[in-house]
Structure formats: C-alpha cells, structure tokens
N, C-alpha and C. Protein backbone atom coordinates (compact mmCIF):
# COMPACT_ATOMS: atom_id res chain seq x y z
N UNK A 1 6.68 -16.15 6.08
CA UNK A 1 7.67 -15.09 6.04
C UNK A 1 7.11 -13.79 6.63
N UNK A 2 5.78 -13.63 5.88
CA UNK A 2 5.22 -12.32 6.70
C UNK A 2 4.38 -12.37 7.66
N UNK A 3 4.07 -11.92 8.75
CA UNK A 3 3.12 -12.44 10.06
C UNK A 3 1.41 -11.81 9.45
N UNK A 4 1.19 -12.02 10.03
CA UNK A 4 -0.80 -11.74 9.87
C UNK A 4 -0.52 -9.95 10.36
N UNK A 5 0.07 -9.66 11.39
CA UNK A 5 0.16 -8.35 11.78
C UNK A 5 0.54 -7.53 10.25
N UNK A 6 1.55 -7.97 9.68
CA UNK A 6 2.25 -6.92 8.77
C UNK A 6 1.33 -7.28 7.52
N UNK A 7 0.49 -8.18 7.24
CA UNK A 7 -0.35 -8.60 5.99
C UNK A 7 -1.90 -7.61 6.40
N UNK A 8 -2.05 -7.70 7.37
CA UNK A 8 -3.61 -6.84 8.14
C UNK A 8 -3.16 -5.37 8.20
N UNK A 9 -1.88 -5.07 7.98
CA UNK A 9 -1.58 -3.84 8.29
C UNK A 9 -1.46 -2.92 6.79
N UNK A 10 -0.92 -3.80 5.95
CA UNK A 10 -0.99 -3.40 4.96
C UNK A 10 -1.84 -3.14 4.18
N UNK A 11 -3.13 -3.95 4.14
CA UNK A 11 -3.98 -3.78 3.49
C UNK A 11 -5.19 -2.63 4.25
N UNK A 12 -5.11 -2.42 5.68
CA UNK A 12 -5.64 -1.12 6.18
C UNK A 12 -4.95 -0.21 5.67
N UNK A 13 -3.43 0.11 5.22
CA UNK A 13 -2.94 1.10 4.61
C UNK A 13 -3.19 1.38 3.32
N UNK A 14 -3.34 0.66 2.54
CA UNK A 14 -4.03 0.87 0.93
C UNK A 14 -5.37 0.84 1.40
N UNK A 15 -5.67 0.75 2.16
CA UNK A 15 -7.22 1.55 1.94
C UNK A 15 -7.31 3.13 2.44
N UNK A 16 -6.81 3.53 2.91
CA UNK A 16 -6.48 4.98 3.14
C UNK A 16 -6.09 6.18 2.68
N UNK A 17 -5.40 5.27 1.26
CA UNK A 17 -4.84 6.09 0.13
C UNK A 17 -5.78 6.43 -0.93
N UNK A 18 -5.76 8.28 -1.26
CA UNK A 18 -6.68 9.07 -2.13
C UNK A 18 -6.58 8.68 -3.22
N UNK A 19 -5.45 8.04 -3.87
CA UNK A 19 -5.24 7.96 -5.41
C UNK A 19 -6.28 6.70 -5.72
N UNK A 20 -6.44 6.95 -7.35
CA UNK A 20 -7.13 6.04 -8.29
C UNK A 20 -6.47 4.65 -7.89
N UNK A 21 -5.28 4.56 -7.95
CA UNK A 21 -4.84 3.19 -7.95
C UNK A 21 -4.86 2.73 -5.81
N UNK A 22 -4.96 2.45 -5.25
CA UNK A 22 -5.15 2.37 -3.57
C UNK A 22 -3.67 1.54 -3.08
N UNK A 23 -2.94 1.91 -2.83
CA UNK A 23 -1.49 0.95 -2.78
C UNK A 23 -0.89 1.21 -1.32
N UNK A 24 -0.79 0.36 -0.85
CA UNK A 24 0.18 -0.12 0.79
C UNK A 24 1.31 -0.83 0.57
N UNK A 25 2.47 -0.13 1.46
CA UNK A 25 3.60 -0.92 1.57
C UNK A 25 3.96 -0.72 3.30
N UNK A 26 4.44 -2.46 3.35
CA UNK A 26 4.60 -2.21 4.64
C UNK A 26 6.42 -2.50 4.84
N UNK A 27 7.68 -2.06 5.63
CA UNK A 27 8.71 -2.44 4.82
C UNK A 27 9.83 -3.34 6.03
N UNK A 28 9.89 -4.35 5.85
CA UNK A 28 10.67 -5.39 7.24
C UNK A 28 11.65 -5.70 7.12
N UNK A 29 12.24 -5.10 8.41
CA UNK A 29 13.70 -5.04 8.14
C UNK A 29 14.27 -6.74 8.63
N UNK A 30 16.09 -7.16 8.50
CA UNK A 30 16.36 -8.28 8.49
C UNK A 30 15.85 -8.94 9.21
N UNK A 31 15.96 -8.79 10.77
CA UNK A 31 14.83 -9.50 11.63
C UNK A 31 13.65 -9.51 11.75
N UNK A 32 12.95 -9.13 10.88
CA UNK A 32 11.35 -9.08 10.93
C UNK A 32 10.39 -8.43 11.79
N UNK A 33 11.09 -6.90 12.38
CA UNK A 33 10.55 -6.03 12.66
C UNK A 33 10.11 -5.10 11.25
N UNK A 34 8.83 -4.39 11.39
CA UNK A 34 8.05 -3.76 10.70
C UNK A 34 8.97 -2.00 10.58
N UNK A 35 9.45 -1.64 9.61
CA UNK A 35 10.25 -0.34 10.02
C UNK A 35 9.22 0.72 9.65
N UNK A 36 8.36 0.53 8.77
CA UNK A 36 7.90 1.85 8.19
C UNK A 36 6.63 1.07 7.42
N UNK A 37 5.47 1.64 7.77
CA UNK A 37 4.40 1.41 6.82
C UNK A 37 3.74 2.34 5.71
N UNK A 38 3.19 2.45 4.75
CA UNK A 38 2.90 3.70 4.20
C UNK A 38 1.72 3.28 3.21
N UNK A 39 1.31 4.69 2.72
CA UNK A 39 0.59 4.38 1.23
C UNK A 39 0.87 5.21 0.44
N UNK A 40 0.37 4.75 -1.05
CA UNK A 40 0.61 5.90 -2.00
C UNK A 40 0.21 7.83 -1.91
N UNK A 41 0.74 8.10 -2.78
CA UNK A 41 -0.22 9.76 -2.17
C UNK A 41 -0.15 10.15 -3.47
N UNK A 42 -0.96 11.48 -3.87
CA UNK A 42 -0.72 12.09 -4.94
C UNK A 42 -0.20 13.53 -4.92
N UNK A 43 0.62 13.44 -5.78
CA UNK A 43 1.68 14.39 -6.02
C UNK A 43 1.09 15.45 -6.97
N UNK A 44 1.31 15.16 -8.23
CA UNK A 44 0.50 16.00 -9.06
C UNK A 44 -0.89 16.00 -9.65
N UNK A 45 -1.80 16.92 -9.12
CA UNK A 45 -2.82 16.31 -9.06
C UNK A 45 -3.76 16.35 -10.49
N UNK A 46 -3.00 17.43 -11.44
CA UNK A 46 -3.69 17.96 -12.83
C UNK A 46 -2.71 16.59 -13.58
N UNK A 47 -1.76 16.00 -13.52
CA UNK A 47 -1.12 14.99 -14.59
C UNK A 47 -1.15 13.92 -13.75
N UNK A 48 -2.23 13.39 -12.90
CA UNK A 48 -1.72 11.79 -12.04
C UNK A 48 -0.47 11.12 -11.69
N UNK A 49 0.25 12.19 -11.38
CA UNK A 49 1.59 11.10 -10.82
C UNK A 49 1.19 11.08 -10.02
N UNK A 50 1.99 10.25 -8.77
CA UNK A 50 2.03 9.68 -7.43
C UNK A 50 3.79 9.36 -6.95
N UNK A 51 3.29 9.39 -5.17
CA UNK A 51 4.89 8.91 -5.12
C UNK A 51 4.64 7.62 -4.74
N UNK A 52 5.30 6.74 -5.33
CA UNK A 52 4.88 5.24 -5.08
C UNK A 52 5.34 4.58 -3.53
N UNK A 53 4.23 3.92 -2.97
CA UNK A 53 4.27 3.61 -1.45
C UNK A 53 5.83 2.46 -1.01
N UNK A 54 6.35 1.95 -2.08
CA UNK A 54 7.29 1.09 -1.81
C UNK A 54 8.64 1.81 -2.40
N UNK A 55 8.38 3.10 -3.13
CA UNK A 55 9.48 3.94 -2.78
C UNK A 55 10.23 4.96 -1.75
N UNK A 56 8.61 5.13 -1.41
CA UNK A 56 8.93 5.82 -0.04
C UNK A 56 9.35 4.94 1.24
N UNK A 57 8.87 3.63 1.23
CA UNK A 57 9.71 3.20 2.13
C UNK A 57 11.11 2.67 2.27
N UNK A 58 11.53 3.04 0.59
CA UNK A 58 12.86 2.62 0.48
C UNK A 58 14.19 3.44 0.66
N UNK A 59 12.95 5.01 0.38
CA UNK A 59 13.91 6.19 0.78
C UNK A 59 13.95 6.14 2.76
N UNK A 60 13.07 6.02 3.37
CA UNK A 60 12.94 5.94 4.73
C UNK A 60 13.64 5.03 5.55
N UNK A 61 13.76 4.00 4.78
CA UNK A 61 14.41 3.01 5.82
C UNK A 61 15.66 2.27 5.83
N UNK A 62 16.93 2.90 4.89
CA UNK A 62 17.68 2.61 4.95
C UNK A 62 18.52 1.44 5.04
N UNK A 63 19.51 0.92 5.37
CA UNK A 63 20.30 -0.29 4.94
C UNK A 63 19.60 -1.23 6.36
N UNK A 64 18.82 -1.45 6.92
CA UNK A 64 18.37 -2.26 7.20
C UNK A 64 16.89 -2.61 6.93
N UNK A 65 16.71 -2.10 6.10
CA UNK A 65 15.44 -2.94 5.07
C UNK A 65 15.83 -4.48 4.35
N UNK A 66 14.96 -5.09 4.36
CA UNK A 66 14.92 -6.26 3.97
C UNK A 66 14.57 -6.39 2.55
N UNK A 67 12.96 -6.69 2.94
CA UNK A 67 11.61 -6.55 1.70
C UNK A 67 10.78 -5.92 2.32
N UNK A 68 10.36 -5.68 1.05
CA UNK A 68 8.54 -4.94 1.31
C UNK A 68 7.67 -5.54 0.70
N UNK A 69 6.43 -5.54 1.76
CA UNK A 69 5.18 -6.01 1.27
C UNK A 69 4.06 -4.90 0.67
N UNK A 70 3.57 -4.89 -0.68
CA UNK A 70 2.66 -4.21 -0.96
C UNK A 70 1.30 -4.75 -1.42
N UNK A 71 0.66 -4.08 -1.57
CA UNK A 71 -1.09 -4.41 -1.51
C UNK A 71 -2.08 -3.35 -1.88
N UNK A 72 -2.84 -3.92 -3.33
CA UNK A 72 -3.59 -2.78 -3.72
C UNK A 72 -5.14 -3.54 -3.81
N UNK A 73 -5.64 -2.48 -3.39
CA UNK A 73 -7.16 -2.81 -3.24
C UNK A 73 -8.05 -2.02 -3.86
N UNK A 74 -9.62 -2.08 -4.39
CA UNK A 74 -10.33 -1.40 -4.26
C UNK A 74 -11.21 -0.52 -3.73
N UNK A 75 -12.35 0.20 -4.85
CA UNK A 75 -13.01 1.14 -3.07
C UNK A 75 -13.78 0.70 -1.72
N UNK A 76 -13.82 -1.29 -2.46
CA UNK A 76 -14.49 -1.81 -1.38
C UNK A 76 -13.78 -2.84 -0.66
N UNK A 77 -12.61 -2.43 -0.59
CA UNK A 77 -11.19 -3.22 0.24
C UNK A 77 -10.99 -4.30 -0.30
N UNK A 78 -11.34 -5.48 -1.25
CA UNK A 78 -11.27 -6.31 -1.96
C UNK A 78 -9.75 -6.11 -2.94
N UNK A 79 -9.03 -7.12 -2.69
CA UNK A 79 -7.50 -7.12 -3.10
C UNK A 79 -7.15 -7.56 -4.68
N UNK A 80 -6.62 -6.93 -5.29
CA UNK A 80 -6.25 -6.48 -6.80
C UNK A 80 -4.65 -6.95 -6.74
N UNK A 81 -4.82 -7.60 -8.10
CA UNK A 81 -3.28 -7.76 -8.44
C UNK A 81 -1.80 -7.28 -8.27
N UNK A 82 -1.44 -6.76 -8.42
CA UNK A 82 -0.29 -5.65 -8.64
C UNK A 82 1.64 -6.14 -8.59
N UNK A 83 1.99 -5.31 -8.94
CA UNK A 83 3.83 -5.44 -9.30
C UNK A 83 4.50 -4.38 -9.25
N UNK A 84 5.64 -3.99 -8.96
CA UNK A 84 6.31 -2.55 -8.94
C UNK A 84 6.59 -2.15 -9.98
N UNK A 85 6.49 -1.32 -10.17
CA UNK A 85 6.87 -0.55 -11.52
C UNK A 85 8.38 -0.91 -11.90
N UNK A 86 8.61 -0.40 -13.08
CA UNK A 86 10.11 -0.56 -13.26
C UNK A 86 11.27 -0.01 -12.42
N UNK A 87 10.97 1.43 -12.59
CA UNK A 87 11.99 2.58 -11.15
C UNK A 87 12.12 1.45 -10.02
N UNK A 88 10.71 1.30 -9.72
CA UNK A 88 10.40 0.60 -7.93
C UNK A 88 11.81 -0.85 -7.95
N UNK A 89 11.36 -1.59 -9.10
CA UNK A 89 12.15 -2.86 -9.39
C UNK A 89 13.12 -2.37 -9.34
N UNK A 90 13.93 -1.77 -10.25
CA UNK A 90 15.04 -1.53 -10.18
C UNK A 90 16.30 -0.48 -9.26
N UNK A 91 15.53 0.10 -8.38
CA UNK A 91 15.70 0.46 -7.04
C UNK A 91 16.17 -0.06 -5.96
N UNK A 92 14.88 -1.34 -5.95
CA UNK A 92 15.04 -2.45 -5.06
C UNK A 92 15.96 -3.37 -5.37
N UNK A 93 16.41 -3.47 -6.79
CA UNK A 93 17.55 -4.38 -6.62
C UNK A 93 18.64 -4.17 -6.67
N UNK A 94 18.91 -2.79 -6.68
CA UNK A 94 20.19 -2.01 -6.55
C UNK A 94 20.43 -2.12 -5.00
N UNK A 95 19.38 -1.86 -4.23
CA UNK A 95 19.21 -2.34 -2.66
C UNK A 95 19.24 -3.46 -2.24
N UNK A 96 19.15 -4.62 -2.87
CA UNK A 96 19.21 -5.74 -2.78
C UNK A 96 17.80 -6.25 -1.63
N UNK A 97 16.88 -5.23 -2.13
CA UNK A 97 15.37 -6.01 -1.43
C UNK A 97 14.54 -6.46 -2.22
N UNK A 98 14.00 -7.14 -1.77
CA UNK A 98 12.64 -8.54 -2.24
C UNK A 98 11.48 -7.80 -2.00
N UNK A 99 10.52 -6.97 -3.38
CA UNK A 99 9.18 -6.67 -2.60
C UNK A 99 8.12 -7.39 -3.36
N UNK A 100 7.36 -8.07 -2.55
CA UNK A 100 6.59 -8.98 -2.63
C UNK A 100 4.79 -8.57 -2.95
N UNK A 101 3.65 -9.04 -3.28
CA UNK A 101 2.59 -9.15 -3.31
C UNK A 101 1.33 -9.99 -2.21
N UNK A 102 0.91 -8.77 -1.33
CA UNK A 102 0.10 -9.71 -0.65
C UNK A 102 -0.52 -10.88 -1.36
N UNK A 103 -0.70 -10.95 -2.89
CA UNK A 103 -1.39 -11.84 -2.93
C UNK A 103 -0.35 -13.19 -3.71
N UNK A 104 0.33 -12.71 -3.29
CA UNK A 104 1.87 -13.97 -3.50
C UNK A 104 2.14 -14.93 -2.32
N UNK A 105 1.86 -14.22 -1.26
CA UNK A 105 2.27 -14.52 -0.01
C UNK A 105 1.68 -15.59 0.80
C-alpha cells in the first residue's frame, strides 16, 4: 500500500523533530501521490504540548487525503511503537482517513 519512498521518508521526518516524543507523518492522497510530509513541533514549551504531525497534515491537505502514515523513533533513529491520540482518531474518522503505523505496514 505504501511505497519504500513514503516509508524512508517518513521516518527521516521523525527524526528531525525537537520534541521528547520524535513523530513523522507522511499524508497520501487517493492515488498515491505523497501530499504533505511533516513532523511534530512544540508549541508550548513550559507545559509540553505539541501540534501533532498527523494533524497537521489533516488540516493541510484537504478532501483529497486518503491516509496517513506515521512513525516515531528514537534519538538513535530506531522505530518505537505508536497510535494517534484520541482528537487525531477521531478527526480522522470524521474525514474518513486510515492512519496507519510504520510498523503495521
């Protein structure tokens, strides 16, 4: 479903990201062009929020988004579990997109 390009891409994008947690989303629209890649960032920096990387690509890319692929790693690029938060989930299925886990895939 996802090509090696958009799986290699993602996980160079969670490594780029400043926050504690390291998170990439990459976001493909119906035909399986790549619309928007991103990572997490931090927002507030005295209370740890963040804006989450698979929300921002959901605000960005509009009704031809598909799914998104996300991917969290450590400080030594080595790939970590992960799931969307609730907001993220329930966002996405108000959108009717599928976001997935590199390490699902």
């Amino acid at each position: 479903m996802f090509t090696d390009k958009a799986i290699e891409l993602v996980k160079r994008k969670a490594k780029k990201s400043m926050c504690r947690y390291r998170i990439g989303a990459v976001g493909i629209s119906h035909d399986g062009r790549i619309l928007k890649t991103t990572f997490n960032k931090p927002r507030f920096y005295w209370l740890g929020g963040g804006i989450h990387a698979e929300m921002e690509v959901m605000r960005s890319c509009g009704k031809n988004l598909k799914s998104i692929l996300i991917c969290r790693v450590n400080d030594t690029g080595k790939l970590l579990p992960i799931k969307p938060c609730k907001v993220c989930q329930e966002k996405a299925n108000n959108l009717n997109v599928k976001i997935y886990s590199v390490l699902e895939v």
